[in-house]
C-alpha atoms as a PDB file:
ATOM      1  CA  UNK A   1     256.306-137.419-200.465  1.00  0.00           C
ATOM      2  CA  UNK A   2     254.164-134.942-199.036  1.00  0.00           C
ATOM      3  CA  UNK A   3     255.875-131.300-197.350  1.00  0.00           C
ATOM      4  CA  UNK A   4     254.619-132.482-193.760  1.00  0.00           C
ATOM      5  CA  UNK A   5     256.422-135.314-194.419  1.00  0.00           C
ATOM      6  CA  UNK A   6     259.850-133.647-196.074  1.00  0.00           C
ATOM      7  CA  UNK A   7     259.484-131.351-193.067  1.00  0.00           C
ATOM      8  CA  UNK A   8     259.760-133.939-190.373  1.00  0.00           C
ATOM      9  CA  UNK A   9     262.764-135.337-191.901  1.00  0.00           C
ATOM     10  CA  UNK A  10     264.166-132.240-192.223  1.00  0.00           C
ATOM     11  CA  UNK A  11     264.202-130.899-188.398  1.00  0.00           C
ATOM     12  CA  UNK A  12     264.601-133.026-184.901  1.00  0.00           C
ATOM     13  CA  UNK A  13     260.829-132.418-183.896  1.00  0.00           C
ATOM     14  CA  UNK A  14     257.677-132.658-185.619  1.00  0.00           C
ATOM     15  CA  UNK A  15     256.698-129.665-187.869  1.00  0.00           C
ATOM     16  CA  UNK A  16     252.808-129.571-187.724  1.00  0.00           C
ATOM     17  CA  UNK A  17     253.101-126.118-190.349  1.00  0.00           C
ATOM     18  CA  UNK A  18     255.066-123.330-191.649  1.00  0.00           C
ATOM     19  CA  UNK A  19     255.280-121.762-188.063  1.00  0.00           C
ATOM     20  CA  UNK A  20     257.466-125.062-187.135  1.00  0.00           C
ATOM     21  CA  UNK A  21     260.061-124.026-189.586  1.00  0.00           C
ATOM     22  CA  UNK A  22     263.291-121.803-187.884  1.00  0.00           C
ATOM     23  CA  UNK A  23     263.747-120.089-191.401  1.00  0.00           C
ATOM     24  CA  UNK A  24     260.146-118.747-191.241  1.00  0.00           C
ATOM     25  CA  UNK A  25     260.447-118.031-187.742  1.00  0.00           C
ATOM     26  CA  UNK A  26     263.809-116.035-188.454  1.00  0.00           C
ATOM     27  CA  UNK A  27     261.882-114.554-191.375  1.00  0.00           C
ATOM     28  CA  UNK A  28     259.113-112.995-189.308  1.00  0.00           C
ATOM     29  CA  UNK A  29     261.530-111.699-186.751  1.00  0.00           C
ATOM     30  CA  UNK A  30     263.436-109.957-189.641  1.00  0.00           C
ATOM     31  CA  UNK A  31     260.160-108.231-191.077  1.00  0.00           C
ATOM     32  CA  UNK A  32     259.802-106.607-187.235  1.00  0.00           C
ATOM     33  CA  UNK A  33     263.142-105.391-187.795  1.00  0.00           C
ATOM     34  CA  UNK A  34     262.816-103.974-191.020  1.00  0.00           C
ATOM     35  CA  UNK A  35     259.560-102.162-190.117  1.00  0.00           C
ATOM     36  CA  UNK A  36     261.328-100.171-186.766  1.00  0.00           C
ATOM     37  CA  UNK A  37     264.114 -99.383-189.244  1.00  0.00           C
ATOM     38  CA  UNK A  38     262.041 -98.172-191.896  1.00  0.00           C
ATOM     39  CA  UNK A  39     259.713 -96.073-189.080  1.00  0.00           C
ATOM     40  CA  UNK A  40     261.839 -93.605-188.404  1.00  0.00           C
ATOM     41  CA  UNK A  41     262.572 -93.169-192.661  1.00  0.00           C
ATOM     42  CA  UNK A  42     261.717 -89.370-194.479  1.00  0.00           C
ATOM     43  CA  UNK A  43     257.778 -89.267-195.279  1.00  0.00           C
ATOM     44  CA  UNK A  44     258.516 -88.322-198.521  1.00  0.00           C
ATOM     45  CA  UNK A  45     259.639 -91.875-198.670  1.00  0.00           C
ATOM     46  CA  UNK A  46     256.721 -93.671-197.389  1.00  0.00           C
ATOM     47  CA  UNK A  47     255.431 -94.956-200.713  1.00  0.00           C
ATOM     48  CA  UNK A  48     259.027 -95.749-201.942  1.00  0.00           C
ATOM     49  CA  UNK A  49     262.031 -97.332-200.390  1.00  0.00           C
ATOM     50  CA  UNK A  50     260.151 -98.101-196.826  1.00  0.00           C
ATOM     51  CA  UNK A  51     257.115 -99.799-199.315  1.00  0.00           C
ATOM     52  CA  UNK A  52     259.779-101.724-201.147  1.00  0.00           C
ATOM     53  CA  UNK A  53     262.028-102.800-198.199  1.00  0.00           C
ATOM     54  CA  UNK A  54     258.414-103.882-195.855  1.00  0.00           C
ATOM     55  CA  UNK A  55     257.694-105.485-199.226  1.00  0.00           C
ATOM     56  CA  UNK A  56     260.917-107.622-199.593  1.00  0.00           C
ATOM     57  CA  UNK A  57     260.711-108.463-196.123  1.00  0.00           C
ATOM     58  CA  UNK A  58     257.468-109.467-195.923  1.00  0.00           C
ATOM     59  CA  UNK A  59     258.299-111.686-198.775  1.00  0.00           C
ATOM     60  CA  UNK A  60     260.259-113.569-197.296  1.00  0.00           C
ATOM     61  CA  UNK A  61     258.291-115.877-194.467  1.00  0.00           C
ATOM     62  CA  UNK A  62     255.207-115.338-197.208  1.00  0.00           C
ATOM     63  CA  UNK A  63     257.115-117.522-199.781  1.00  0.00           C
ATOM     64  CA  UNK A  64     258.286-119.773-197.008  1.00  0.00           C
ATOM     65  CA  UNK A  65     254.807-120.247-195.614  1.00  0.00           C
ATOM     66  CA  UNK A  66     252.935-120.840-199.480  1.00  0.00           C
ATOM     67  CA  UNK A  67     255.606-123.305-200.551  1.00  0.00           C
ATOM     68  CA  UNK A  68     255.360-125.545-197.100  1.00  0.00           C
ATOM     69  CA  UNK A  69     251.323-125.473-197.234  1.00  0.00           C
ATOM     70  CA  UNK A  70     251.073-126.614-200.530  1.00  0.00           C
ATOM     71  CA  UNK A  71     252.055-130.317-199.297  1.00  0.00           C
ATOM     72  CA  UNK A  72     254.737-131.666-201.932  1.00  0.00           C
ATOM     73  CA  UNK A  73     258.472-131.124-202.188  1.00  0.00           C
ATOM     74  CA  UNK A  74     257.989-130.458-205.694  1.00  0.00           C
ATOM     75  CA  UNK A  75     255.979-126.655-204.882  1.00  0.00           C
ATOM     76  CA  UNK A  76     258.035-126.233-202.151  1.00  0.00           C
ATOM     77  CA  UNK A  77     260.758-125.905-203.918  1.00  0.00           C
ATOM     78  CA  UNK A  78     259.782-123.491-206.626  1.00  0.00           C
ATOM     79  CA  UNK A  79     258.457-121.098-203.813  1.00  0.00           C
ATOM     80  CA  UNK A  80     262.543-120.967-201.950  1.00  0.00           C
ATOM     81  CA  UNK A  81     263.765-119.063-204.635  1.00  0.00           C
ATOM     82  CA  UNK A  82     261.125-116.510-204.014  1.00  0.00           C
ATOM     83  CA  UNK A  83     262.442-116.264-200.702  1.00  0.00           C
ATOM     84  CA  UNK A  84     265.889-115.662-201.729  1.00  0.00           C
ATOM     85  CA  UNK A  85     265.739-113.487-204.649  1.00  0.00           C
ATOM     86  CA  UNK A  86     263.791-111.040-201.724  1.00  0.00           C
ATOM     87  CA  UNK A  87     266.591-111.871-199.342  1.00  0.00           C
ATOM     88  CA  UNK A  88     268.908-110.529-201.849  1.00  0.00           C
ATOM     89  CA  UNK A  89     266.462-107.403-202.781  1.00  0.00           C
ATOM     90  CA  UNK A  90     266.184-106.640-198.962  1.00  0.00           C
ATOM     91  CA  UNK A  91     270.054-106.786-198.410  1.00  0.00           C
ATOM     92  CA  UNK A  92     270.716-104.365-201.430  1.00  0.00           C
ATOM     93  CA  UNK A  93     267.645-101.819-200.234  1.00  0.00           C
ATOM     94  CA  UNK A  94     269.507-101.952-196.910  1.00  0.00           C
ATOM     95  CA  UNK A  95     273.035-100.418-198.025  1.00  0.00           C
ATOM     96  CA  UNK A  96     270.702 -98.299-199.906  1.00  0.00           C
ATOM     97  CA  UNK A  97     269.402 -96.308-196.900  1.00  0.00           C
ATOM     98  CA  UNK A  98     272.713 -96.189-195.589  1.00  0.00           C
ATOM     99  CA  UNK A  99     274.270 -95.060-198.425  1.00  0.00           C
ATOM    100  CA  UNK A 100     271.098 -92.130-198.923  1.00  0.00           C
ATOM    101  CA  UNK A 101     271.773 -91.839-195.300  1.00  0.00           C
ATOM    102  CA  UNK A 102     268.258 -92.546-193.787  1.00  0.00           C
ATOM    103  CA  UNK A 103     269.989 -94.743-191.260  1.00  0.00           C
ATOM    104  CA  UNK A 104     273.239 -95.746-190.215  1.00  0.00           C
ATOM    105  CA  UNK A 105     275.376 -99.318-190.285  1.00  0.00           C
ATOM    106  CA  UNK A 106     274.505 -99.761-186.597  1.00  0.00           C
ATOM    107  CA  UNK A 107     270.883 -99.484-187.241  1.00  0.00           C
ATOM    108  CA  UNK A 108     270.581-102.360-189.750  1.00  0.00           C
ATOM    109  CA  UNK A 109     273.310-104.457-188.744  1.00  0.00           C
ATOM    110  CA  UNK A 110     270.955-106.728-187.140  1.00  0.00           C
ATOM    111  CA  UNK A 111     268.740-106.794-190.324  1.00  0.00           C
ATOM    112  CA  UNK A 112     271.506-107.597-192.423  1.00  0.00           C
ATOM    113  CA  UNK A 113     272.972-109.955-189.970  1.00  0.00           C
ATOM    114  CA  UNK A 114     269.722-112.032-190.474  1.00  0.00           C
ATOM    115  CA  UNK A 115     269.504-111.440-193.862  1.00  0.00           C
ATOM    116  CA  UNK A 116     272.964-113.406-194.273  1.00  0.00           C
ATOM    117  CA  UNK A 117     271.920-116.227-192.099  1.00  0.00           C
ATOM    118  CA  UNK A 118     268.326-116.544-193.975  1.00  0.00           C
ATOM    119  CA  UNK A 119     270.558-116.920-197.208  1.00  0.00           C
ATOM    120  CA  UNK A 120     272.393-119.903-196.483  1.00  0.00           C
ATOM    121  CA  UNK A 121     269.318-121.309-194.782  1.00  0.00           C
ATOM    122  CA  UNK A 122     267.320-120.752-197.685  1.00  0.00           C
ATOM    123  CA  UNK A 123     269.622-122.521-199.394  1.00  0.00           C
ATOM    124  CA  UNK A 124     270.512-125.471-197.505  1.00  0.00           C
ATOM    125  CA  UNK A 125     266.774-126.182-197.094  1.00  0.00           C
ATOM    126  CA  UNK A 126     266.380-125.689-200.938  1.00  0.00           C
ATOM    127  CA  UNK A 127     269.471-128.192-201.258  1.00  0.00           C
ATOM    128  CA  UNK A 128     267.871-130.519-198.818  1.00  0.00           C
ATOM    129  CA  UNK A 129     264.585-130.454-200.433  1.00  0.00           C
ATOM    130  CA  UNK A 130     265.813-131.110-204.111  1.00  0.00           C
ATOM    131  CA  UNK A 131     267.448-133.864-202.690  1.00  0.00           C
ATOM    132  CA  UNK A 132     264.531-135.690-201.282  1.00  0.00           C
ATOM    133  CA  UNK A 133     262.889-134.959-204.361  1.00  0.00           C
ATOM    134  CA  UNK A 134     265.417-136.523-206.237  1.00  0.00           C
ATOM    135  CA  UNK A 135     265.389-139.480-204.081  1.00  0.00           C
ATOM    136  CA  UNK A 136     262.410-140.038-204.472  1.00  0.00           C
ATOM    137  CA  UNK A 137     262.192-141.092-208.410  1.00  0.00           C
END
């Protein structure tokens, strides 16, 4: 089964590519967020937690985008777990710069509110898509 085909089972309308897919599209909007947050961070650390969070985030619809182009259910899978283990690095860098007080809980509550819902998106799709691949043996 190729991913074009995996993807159109797996939403109501057609996906034509990556930018069809509401977990990439949640993942992009996330990476905005994380880069206002991080803009207003100590320039001291520029080349350290900012570069790591934009990093993680950036990560995240990266992965998502890779394992949907390369057109079998198979890759796709192995490229979700990408996307979650940076989910989970993003969330911890997040009570991070609270906790070092570069920002406050208001400021990334909508970052980490997204980074929740990308988790158990991430892994219903990767449930889905193991699935299908199982199905079809």
């Amino acid at each position: 089964m190729t991913s074009n085909q995996v993807n159109t089972r797996l939403s109501i309308g057609k996906v034509e590519g990556f930018e069809d897919l509401l977990v990439w599209q949640k993942g992009m909007a996330l990476v905005k967020i994380v880069y206002e947050i991080t803009r207003s961070f100590p320039n001291d650390e520029r080349f350290g937690l900012v570069a790591q969070m934009r990093r993680a985030a950036v990560s995240i619809p990266s992965n998502i985008a890779e394992g949907q182009a390369r057109h079998s259910t198979r890759e796709f899978v192995l490229f979700i777990p990408h996307a979650e283990g940076s989910v989970a690095e993003l969330s911890t860098q997040l009570l991070l710069c609270v906790e070092l007080g570069f920002c406050t809980d208001e400021q990334i509550k909508e970052a980490a509110e997204l980074t929740k819902e990308l988790r158990r998106m991430l892994n219903a799709l990767r449930r889905k898509l193991e699935g299908l691949e199982r199905s079809d043996k």
